[in-house]
C-alpha atoms as a PDB file:
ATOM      1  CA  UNK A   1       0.000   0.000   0.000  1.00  0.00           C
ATOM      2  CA  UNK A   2       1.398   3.196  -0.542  1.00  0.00           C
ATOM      3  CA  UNK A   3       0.966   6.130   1.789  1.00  0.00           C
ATOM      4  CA  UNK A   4       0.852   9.833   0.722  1.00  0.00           C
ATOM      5  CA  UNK A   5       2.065  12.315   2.765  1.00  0.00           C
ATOM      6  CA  UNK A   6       1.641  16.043   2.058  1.00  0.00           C
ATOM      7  CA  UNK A   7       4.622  18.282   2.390  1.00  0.00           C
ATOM      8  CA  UNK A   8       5.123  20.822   5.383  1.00  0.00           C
ATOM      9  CA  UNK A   9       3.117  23.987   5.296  1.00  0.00           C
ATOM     10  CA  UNK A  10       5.935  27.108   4.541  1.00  0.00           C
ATOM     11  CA  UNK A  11       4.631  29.983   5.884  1.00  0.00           C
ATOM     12  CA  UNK A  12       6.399  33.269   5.530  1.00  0.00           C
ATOM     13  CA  UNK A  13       5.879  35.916   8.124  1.00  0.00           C
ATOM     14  CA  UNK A  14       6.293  40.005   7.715  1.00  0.00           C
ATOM     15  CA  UNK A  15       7.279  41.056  10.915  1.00  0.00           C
ATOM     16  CA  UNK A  16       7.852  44.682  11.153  1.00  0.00           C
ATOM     17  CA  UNK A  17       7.871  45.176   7.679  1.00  0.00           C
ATOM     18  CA  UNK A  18      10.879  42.416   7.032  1.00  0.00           C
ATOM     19  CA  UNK A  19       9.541  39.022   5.454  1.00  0.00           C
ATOM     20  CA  UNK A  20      10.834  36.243   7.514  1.00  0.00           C
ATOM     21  CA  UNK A  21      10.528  32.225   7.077  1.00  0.00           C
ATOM     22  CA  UNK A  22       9.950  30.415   5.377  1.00  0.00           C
ATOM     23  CA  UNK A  23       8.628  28.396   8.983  1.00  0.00           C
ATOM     24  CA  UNK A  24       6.828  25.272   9.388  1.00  0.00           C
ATOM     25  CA  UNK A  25       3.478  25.170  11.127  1.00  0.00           C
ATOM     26  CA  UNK A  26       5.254  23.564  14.618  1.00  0.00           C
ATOM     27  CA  UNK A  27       8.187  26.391  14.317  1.00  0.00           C
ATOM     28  CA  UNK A  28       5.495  29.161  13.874  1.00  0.00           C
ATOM     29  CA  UNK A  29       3.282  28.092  16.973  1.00  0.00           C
ATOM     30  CA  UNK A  30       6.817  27.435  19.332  1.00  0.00           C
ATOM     31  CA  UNK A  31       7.714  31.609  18.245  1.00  0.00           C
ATOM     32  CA  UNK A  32       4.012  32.474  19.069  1.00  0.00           C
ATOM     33  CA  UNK A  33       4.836  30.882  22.433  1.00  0.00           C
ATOM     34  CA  UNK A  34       7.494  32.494  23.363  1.00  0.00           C
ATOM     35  CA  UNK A  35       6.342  35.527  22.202  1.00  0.00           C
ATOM     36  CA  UNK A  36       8.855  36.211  18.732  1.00  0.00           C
ATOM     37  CA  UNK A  37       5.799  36.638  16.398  1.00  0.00           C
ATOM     38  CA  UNK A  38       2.308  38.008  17.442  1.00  0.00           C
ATOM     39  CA  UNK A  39      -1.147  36.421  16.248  1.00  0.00           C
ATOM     40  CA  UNK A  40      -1.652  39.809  14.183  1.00  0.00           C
ATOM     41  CA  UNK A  41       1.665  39.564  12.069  1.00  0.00           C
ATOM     42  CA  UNK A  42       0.875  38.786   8.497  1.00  0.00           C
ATOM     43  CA  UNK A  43       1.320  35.566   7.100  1.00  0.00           C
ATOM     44  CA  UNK A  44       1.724  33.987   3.938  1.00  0.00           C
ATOM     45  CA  UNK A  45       1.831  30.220   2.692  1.00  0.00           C
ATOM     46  CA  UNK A  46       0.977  28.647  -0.788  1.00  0.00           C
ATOM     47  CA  UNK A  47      -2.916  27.971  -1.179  1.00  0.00           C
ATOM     48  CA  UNK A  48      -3.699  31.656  -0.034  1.00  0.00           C
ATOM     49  CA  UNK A  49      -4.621  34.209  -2.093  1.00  0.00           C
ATOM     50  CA  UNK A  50      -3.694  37.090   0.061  1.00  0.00           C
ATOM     51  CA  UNK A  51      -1.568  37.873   3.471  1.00  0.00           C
ATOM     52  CA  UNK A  52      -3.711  36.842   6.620  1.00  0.00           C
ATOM     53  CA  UNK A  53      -2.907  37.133  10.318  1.00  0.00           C
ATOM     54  CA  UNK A  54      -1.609  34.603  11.997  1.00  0.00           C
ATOM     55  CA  UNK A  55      -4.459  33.260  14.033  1.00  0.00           C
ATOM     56  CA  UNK A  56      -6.184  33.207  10.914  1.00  0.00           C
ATOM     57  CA  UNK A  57      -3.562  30.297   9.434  1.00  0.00           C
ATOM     58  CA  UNK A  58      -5.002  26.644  10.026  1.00  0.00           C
ATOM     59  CA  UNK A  59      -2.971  24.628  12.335  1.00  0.00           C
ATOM     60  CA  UNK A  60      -2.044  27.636  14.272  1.00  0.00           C
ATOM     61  CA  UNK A  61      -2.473  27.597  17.926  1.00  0.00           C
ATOM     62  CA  UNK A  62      -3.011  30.959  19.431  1.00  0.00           C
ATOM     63  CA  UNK A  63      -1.274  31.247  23.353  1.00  0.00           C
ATOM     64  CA  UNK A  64      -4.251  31.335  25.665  1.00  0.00           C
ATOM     65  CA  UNK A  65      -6.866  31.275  23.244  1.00  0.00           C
ATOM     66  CA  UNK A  66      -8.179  27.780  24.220  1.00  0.00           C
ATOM     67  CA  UNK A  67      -7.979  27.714  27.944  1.00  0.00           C
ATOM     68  CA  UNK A  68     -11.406  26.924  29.137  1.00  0.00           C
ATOM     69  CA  UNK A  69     -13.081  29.393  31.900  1.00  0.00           C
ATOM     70  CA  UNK A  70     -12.392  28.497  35.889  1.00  0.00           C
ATOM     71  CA  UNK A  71     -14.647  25.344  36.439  1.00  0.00           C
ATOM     72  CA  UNK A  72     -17.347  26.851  39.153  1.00  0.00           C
ATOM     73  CA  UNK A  73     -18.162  23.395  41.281  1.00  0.00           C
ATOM     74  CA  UNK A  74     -21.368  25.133  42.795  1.00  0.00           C
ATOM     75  CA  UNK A  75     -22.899  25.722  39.219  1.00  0.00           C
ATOM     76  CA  UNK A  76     -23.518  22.052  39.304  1.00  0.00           C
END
């Protein structure tokens, strides 16, 4: 059987008005992490027509955007 495999996202970054990358979909969400690039920076990767933000790229976790509210015991 053969198995397909799709190559690794490239996505290109303009960070203060210098294109950076090209980074793969794991390096991008390790520099939103730590902070190097910022969910609004444009980003670019083949299959786009246009520049998006970041948070707007599939695959791309955003820090903090998916913690779920403080669990309230006596709402139960």
């Amino acid at each position: 059987m053969v198995e397909w495999t799709l190559p690794a996202m490239q996505i290109h970054v303009n960070k203060d008005g210098q294109q950076i990358g090209p980074y793969d979909l794991e390096q991008v969400n390790q520099y939103l992490e730590q902070g190097s690039l910022l969910p609004t920076d444009p980003a670019w990767h083949e299959g786009l027509d246009g520049w998006v933000p970041l948070n707007q790229v599939e695959g791309v976790v955003v820090p903090g955007a998916s913690a779920p509210p403080p669990f309230d015991p006596d709402s139960f």
